[in-house]
PDB file of N, CA and C in Angstrom:
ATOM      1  N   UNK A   1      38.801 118.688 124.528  1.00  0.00           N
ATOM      2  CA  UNK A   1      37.794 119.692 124.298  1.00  0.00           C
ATOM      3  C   UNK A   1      36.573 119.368 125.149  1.00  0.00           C
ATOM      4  N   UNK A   2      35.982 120.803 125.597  1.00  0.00           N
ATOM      5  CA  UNK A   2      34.976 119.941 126.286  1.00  0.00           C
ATOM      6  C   UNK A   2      33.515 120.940 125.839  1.00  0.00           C
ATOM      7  N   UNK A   3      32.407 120.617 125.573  1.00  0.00           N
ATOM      8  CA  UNK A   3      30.775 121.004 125.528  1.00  0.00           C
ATOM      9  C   UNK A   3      30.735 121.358 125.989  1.00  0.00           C
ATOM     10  N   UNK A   4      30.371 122.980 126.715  1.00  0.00           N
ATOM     11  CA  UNK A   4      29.086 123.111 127.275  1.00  0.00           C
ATOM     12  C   UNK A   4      27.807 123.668 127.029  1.00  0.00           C
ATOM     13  N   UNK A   5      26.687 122.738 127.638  1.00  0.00           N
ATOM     14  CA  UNK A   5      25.647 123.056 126.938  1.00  0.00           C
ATOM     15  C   UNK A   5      24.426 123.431 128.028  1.00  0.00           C
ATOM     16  N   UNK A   6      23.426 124.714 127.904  1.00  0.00           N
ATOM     17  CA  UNK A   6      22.604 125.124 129.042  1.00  0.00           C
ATOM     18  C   UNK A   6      21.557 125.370 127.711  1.00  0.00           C
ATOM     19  N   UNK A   7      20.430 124.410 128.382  1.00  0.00           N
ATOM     20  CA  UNK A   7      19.241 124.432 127.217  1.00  0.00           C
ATOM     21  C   UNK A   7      18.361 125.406 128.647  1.00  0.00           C
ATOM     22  N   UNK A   8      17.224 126.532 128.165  1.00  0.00           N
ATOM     23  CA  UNK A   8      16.853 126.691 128.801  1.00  0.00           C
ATOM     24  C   UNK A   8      14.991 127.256 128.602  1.00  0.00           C
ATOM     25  N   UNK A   9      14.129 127.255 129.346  1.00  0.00           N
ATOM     26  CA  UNK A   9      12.718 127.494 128.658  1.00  0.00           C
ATOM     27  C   UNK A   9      12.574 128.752 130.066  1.00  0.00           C
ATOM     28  N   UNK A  10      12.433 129.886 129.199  1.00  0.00           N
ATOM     29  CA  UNK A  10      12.226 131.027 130.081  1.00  0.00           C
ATOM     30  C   UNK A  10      10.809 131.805 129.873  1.00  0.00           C
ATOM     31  N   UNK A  11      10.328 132.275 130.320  1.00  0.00           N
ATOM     32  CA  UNK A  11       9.272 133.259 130.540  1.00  0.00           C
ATOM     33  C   UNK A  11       9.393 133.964 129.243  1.00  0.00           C
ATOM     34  N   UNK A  12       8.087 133.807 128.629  1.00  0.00           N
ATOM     35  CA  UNK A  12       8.026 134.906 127.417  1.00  0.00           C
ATOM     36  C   UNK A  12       8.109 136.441 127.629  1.00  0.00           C
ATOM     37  N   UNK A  13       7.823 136.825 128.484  1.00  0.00           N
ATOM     38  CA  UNK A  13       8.233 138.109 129.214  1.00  0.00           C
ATOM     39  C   UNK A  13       9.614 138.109 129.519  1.00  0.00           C
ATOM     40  N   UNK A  14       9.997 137.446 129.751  1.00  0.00           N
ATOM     41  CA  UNK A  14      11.798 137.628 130.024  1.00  0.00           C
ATOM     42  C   UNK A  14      12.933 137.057 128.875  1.00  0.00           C
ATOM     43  N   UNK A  15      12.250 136.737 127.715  1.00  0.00           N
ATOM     44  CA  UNK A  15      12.957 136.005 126.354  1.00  0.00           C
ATOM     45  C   UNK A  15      13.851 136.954 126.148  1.00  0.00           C
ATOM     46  N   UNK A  16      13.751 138.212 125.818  1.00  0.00           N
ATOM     47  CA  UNK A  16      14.265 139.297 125.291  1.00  0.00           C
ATOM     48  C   UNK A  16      15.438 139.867 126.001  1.00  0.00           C
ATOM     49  N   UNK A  17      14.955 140.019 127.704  1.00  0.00           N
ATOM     50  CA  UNK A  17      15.625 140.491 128.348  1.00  0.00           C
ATOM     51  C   UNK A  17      17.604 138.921 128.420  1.00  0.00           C
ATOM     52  N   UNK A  18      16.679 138.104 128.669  1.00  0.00           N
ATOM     53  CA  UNK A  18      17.364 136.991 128.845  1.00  0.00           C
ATOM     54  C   UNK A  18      18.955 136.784 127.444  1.00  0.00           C
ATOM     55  N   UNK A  19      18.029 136.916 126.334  1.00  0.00           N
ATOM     56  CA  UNK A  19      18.585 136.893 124.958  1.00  0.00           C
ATOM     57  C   UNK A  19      19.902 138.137 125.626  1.00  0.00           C
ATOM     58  N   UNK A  20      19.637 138.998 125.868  1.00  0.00           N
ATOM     59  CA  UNK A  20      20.293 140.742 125.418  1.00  0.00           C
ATOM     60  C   UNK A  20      21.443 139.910 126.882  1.00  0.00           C
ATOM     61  N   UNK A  21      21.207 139.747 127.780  1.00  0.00           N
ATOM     62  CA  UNK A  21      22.550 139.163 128.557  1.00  0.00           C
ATOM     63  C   UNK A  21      23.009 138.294 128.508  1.00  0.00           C
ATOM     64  N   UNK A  22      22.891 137.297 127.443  1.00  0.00           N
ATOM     65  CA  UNK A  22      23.392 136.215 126.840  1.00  0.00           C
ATOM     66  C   UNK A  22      24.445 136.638 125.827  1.00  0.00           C
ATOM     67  N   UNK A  23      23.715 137.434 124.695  1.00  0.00           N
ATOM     68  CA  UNK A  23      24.499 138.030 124.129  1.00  0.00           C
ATOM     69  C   UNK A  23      25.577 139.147 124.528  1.00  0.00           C
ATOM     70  N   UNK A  24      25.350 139.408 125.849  1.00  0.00           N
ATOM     71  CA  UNK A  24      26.369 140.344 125.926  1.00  0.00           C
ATOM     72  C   UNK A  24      27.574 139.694 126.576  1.00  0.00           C
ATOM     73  N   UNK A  25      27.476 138.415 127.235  1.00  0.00           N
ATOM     74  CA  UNK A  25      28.215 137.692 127.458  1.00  0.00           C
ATOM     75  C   UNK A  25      29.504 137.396 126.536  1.00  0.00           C
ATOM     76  N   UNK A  26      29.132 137.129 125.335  1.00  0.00           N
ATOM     77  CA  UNK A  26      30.034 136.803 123.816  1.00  0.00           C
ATOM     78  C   UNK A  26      31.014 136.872 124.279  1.00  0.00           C
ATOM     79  N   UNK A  27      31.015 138.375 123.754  1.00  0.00           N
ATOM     80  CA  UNK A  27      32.941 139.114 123.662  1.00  0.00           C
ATOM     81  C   UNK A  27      33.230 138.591 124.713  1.00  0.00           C
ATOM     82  N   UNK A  28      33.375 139.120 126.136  1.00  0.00           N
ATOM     83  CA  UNK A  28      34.036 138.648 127.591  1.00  0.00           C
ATOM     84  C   UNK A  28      34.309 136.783 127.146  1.00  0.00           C
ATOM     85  N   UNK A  29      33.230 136.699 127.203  1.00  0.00           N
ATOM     86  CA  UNK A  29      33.558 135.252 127.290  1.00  0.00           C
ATOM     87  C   UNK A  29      34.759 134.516 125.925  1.00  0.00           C
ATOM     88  N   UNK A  30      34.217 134.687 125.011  1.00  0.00           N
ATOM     89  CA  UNK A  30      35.243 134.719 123.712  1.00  0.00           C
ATOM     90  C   UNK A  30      36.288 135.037 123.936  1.00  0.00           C
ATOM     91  N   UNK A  31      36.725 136.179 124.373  1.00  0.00           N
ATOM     92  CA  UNK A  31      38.468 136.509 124.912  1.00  0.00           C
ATOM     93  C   UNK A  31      38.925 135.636 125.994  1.00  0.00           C
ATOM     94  N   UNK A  32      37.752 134.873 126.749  1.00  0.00           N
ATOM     95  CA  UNK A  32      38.787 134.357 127.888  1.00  0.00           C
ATOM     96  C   UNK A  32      39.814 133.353 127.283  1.00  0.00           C
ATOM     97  N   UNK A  33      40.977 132.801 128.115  1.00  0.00           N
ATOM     98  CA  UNK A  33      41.916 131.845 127.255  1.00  0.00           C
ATOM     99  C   UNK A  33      40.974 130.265 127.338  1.00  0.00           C
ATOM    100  N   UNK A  34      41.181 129.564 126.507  1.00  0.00           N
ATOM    101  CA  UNK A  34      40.548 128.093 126.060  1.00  0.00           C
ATOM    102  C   UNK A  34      38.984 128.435 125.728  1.00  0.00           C
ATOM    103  N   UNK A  35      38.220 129.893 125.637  1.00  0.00           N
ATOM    104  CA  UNK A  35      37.297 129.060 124.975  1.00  0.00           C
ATOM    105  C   UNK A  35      36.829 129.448 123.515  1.00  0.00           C
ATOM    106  N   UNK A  36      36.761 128.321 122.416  1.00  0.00           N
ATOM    107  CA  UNK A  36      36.597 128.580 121.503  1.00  0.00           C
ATOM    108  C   UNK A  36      35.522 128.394 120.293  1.00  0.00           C
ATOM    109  N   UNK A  37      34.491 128.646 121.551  1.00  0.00           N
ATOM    110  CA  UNK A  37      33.009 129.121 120.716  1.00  0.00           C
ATOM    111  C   UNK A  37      32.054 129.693 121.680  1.00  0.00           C
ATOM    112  N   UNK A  38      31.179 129.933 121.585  1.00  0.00           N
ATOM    113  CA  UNK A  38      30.288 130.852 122.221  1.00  0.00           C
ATOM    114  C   UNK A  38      29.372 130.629 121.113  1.00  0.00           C
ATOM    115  N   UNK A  39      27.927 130.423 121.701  1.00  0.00           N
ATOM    116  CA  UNK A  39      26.631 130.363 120.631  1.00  0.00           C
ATOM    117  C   UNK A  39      25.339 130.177 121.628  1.00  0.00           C
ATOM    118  N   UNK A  40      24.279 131.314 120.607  1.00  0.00           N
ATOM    119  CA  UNK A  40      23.494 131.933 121.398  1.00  0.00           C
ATOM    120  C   UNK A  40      22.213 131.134 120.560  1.00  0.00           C
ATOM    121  N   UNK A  41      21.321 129.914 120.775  1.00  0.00           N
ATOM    122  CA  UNK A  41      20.469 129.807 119.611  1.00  0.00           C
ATOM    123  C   UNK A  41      18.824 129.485 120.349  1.00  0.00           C
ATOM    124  N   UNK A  42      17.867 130.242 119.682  1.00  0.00           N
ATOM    125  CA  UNK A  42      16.462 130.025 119.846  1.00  0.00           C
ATOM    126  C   UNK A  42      16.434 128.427 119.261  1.00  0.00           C
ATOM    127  N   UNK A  43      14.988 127.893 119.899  1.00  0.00           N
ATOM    128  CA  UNK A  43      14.604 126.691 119.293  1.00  0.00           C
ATOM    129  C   UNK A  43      13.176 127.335 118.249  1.00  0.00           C
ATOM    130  N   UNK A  44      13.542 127.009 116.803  1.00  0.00           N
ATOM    131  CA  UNK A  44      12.374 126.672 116.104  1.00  0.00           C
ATOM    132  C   UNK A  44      10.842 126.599 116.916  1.00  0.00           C
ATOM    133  N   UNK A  45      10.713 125.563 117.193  1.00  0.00           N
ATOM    134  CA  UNK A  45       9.580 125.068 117.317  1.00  0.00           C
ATOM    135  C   UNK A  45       8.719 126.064 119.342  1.00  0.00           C
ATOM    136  N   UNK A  46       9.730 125.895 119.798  1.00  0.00           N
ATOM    137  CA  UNK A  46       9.725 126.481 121.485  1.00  0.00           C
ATOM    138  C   UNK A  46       9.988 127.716 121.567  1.00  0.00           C
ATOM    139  N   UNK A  47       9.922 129.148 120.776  1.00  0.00           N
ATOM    140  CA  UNK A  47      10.469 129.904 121.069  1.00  0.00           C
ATOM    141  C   UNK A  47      10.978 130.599 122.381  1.00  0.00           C
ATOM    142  N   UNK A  48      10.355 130.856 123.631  1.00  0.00           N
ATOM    143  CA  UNK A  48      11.250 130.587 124.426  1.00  0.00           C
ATOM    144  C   UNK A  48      12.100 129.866 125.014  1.00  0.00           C
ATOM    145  N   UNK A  49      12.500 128.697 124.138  1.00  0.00           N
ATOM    146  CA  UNK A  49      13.756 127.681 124.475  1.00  0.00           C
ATOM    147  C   UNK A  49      14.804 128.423 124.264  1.00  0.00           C
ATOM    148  N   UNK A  50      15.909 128.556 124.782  1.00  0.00           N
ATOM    149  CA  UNK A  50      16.972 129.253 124.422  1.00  0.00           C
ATOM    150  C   UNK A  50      18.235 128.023 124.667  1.00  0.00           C
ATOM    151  N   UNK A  51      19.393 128.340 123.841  1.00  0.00           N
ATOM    152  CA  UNK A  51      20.512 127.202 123.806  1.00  0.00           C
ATOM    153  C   UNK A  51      21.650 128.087 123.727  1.00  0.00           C
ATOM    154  N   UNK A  52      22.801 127.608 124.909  1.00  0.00           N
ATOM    155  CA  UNK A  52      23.900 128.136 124.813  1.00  0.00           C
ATOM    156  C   UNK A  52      25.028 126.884 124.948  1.00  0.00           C
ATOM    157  N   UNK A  53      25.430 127.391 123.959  1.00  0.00           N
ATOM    158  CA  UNK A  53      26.818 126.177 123.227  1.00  0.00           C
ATOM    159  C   UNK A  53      28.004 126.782 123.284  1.00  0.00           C
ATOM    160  N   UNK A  54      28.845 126.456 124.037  1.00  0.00           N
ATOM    161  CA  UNK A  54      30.358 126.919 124.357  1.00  0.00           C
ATOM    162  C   UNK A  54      31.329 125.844 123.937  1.00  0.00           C
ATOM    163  N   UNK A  55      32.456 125.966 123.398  1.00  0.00           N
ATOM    164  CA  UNK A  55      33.441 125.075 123.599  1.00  0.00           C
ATOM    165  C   UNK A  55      34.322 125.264 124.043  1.00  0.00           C
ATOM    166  N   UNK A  56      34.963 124.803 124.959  1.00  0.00           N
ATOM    167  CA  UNK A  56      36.554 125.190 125.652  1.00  0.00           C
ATOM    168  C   UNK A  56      37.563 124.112 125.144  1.00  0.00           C
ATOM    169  N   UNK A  57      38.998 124.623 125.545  1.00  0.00           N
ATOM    170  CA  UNK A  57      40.012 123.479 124.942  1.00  0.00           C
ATOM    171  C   UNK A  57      40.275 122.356 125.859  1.00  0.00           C
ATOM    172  N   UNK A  58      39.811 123.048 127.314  1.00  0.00           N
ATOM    173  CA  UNK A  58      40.126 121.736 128.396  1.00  0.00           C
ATOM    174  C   UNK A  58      39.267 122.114 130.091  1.00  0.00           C
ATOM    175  N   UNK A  59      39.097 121.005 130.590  1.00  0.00           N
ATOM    176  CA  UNK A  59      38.414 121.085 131.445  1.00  0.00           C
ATOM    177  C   UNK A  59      38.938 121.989 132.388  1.00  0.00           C
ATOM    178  N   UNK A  60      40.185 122.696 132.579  1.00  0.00           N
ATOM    179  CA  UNK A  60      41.116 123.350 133.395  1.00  0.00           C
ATOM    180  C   UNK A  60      40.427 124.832 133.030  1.00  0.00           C
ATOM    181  N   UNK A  61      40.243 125.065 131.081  1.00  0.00           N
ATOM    182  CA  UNK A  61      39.693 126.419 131.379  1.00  0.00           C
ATOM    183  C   UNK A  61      38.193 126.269 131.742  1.00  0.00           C
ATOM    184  N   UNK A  62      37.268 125.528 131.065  1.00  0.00           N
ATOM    185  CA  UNK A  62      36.050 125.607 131.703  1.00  0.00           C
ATOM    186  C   UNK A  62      35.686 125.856 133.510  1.00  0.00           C
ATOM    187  N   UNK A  63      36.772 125.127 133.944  1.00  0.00           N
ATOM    188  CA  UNK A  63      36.640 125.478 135.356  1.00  0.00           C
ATOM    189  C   UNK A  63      36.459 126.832 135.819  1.00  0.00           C
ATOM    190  N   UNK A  64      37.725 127.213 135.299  1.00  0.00           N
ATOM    191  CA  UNK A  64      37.689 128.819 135.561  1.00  0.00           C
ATOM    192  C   UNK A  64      36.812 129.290 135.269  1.00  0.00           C
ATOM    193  N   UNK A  65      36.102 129.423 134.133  1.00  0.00           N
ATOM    194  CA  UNK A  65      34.878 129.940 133.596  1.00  0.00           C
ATOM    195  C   UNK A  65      33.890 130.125 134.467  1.00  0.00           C
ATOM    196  N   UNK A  66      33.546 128.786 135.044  1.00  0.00           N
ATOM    197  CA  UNK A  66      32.509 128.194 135.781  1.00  0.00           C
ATOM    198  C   UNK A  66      32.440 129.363 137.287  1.00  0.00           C
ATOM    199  N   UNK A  67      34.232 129.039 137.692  1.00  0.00           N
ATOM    200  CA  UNK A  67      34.253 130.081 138.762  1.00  0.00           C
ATOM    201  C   UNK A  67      34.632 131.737 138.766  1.00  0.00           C
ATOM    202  N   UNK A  68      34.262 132.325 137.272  1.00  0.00           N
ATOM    203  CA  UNK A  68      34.612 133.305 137.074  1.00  0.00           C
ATOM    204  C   UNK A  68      33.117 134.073 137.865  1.00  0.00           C
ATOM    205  N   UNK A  69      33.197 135.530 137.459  1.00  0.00           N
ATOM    206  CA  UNK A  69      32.008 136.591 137.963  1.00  0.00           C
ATOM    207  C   UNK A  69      31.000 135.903 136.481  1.00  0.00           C
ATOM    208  N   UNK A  70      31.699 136.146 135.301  1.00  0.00           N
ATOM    209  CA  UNK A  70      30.719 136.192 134.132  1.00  0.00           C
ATOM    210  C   UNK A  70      29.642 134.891 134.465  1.00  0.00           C
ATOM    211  N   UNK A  71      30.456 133.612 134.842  1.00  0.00           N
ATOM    212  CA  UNK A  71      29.447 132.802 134.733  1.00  0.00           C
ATOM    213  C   UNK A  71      28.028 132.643 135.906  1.00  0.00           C
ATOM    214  N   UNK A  72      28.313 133.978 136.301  1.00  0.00           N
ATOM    215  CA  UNK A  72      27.313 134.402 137.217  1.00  0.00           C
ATOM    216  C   UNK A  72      25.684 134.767 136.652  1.00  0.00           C
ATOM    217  N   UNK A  73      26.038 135.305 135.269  1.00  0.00           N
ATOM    218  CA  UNK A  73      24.857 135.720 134.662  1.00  0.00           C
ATOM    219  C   UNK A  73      24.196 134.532 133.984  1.00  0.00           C
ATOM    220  N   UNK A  74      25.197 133.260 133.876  1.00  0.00           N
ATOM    221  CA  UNK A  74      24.352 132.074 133.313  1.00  0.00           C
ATOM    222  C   UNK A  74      23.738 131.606 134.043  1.00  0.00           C
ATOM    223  N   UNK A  75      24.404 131.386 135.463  1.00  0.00           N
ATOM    224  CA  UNK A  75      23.285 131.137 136.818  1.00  0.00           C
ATOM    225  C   UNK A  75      22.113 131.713 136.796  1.00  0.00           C
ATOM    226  N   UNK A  76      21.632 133.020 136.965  1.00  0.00           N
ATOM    227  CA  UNK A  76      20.704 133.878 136.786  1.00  0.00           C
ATOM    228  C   UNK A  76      19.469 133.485 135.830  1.00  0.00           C
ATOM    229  N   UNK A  77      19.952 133.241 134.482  1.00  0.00           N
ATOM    230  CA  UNK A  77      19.589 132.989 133.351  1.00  0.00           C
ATOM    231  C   UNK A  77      18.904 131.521 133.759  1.00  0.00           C
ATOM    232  N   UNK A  78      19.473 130.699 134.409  1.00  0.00           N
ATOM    233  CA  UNK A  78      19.330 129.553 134.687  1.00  0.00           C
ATOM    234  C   UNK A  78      17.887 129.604 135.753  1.00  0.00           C
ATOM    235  N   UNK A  79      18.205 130.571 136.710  1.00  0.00           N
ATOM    236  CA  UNK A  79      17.569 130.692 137.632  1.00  0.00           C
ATOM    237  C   UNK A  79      15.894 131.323 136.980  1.00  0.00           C
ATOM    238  N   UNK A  80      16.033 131.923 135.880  1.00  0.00           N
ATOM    239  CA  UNK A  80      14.658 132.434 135.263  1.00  0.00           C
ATOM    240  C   UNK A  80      13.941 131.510 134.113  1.00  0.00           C
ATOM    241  N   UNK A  81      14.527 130.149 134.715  1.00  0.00           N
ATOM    242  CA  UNK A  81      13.793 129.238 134.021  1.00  0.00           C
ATOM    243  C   UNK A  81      12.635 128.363 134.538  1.00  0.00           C
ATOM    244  N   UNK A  82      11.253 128.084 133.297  1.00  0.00           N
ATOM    245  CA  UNK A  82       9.924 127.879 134.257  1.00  0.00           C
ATOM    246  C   UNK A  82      10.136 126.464 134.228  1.00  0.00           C
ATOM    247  N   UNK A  83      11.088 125.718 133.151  1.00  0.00           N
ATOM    248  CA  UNK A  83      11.214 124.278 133.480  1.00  0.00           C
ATOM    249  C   UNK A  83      12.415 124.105 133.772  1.00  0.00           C
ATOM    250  N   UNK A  84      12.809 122.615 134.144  1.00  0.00           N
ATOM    251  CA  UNK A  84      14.028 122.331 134.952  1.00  0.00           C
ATOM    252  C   UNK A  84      14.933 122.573 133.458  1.00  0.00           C
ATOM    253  N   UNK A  85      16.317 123.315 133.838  1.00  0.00           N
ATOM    254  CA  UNK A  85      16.896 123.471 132.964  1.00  0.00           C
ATOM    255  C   UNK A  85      17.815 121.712 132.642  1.00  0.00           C
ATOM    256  N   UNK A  86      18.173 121.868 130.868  1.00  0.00           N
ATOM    257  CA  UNK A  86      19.337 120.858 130.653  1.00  0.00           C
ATOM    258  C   UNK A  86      20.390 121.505 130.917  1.00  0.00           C
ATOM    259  N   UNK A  87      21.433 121.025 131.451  1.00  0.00           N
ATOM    260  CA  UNK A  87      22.532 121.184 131.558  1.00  0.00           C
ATOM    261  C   UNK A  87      23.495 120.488 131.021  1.00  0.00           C
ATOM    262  N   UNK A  88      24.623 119.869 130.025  1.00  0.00           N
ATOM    263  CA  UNK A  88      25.313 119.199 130.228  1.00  0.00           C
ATOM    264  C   UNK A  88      26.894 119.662 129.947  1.00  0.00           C
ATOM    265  N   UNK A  89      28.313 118.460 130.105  1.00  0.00           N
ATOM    266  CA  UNK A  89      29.289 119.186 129.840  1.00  0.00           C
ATOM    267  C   UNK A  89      29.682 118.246 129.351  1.00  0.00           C
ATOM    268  N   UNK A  90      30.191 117.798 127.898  1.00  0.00           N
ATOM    269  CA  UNK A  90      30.739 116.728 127.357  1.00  0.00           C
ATOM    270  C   UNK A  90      32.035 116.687 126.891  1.00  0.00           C
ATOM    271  N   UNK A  91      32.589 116.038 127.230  1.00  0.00           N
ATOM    272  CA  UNK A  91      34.313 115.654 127.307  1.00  0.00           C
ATOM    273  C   UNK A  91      34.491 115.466 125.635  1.00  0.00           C
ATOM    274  N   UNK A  92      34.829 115.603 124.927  1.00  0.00           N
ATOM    275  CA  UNK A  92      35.716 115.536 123.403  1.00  0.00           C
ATOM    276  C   UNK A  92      37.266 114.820 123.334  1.00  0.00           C
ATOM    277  N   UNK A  93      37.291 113.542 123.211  1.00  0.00           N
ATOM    278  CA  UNK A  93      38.845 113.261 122.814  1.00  0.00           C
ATOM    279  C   UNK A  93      39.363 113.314 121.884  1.00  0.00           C
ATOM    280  N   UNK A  94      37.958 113.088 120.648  1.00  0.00           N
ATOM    281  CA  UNK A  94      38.813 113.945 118.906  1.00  0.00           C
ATOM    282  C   UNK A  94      37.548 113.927 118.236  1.00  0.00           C
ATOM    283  N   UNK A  95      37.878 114.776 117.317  1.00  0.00           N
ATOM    284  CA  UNK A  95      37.172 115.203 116.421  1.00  0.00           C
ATOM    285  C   UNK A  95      37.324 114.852 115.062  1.00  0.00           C
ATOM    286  N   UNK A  96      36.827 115.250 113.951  1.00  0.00           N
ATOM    287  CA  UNK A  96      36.920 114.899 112.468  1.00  0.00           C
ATOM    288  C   UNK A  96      35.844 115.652 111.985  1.00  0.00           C
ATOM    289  N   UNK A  97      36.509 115.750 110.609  1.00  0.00           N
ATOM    290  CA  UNK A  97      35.527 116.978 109.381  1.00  0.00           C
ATOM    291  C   UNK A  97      34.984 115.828 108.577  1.00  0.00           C
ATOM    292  N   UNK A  98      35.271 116.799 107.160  1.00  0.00           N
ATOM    293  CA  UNK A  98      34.827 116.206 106.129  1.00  0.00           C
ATOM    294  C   UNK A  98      35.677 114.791 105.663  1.00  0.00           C
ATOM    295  N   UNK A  99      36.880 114.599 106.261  1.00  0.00           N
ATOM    296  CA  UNK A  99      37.713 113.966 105.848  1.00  0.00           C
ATOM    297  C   UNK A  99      37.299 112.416 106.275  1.00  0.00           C
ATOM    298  N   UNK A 100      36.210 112.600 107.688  1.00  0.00           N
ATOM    299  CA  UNK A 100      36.302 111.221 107.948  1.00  0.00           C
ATOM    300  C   UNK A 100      35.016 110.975 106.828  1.00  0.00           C
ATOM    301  N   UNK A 101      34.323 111.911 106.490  1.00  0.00           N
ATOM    302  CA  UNK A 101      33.026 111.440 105.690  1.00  0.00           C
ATOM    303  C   UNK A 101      33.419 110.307 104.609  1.00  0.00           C
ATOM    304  N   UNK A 102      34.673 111.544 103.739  1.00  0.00           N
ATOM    305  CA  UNK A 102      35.321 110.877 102.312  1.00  0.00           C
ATOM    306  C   UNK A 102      36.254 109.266 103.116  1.00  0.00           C
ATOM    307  N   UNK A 103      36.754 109.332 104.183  1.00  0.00           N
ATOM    308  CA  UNK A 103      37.093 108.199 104.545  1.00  0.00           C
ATOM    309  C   UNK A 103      36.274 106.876 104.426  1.00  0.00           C
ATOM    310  N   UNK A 104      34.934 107.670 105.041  1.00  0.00           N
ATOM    311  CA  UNK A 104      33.944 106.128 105.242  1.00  0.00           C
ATOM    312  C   UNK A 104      32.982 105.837 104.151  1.00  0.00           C
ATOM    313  N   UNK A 105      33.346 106.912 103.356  1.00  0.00           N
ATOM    314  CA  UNK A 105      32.310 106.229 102.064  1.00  0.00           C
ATOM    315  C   UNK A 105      33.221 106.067 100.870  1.00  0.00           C
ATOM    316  N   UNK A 106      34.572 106.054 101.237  1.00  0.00           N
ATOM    317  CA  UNK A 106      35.372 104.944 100.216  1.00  0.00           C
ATOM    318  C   UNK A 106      36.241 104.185 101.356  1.00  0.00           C
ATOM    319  N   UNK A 107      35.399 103.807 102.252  1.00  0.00           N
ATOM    320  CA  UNK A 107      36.170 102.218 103.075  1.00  0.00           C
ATOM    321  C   UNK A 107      37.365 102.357 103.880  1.00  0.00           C
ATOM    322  N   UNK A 108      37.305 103.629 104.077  1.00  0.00           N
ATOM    323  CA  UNK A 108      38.875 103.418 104.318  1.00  0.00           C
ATOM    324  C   UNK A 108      39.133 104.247 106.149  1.00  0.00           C
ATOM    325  N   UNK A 109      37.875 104.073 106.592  1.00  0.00           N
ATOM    326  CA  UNK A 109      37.831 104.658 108.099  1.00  0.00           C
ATOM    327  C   UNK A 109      38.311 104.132 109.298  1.00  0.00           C
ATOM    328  N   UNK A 110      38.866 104.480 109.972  1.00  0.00           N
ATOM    329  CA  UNK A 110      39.861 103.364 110.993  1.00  0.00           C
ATOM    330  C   UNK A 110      39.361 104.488 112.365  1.00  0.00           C
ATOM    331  N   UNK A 111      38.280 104.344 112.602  1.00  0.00           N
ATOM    332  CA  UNK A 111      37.511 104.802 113.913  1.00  0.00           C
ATOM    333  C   UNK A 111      38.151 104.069 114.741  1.00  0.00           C
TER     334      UNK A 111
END
């Protein structure tokens, strides 16, 4: 599984506009094959901070993504930012729920 994550601080004049092609991104992006999240989130405290959280199943579809048309509008988005944007893409080799919680608070976690 892999993160991706585009933190970004845009022009209060362009928050809105920015938001509305983020969000329209979703669906397209949601149907493509491997990715299985899409998330659009303001920061509390920064309101023009904006955060987009994707997950894909493997670095093979993110690629595509990356070189699709859609991920053209994250460039853009990127490009209407007044500070240097975060970027990152983080690799996932496994995961765990609630199960590792109940694991490690009765002893029994084998991380």
């Amino acid at each position: 599984m892999v993160i991706a994550m585009v933190r970004v601080v845009v022009p209060e004049s362009k928050r809105a506009e920015v938001l509305q092609a983020l969000r329209l991104l979703r669906g397209p992006t949601a149907a493509r094959m491997g990715c299985d999240g899409f998330h659009v989130y303001r920061d509390d405290e920064h309101e023009n901070a904006l955060l987009l959280l994707q997950q894909w199943a493997s670095e093979a579809d993110l690629d595509r993504y990356i070189c699709s048309d859609l991920y053209s509008t994250i460039l853009a988005v990127i490009e209407t930012a007044i500070e240097p944007p975060d970027i990152r893409f983080d690799t996932i080799a496994a995961t765990a729920g609630v199960e590792l919680v109940t694991a490690v608070r009765h002893g029994r976690a084998t991380r």
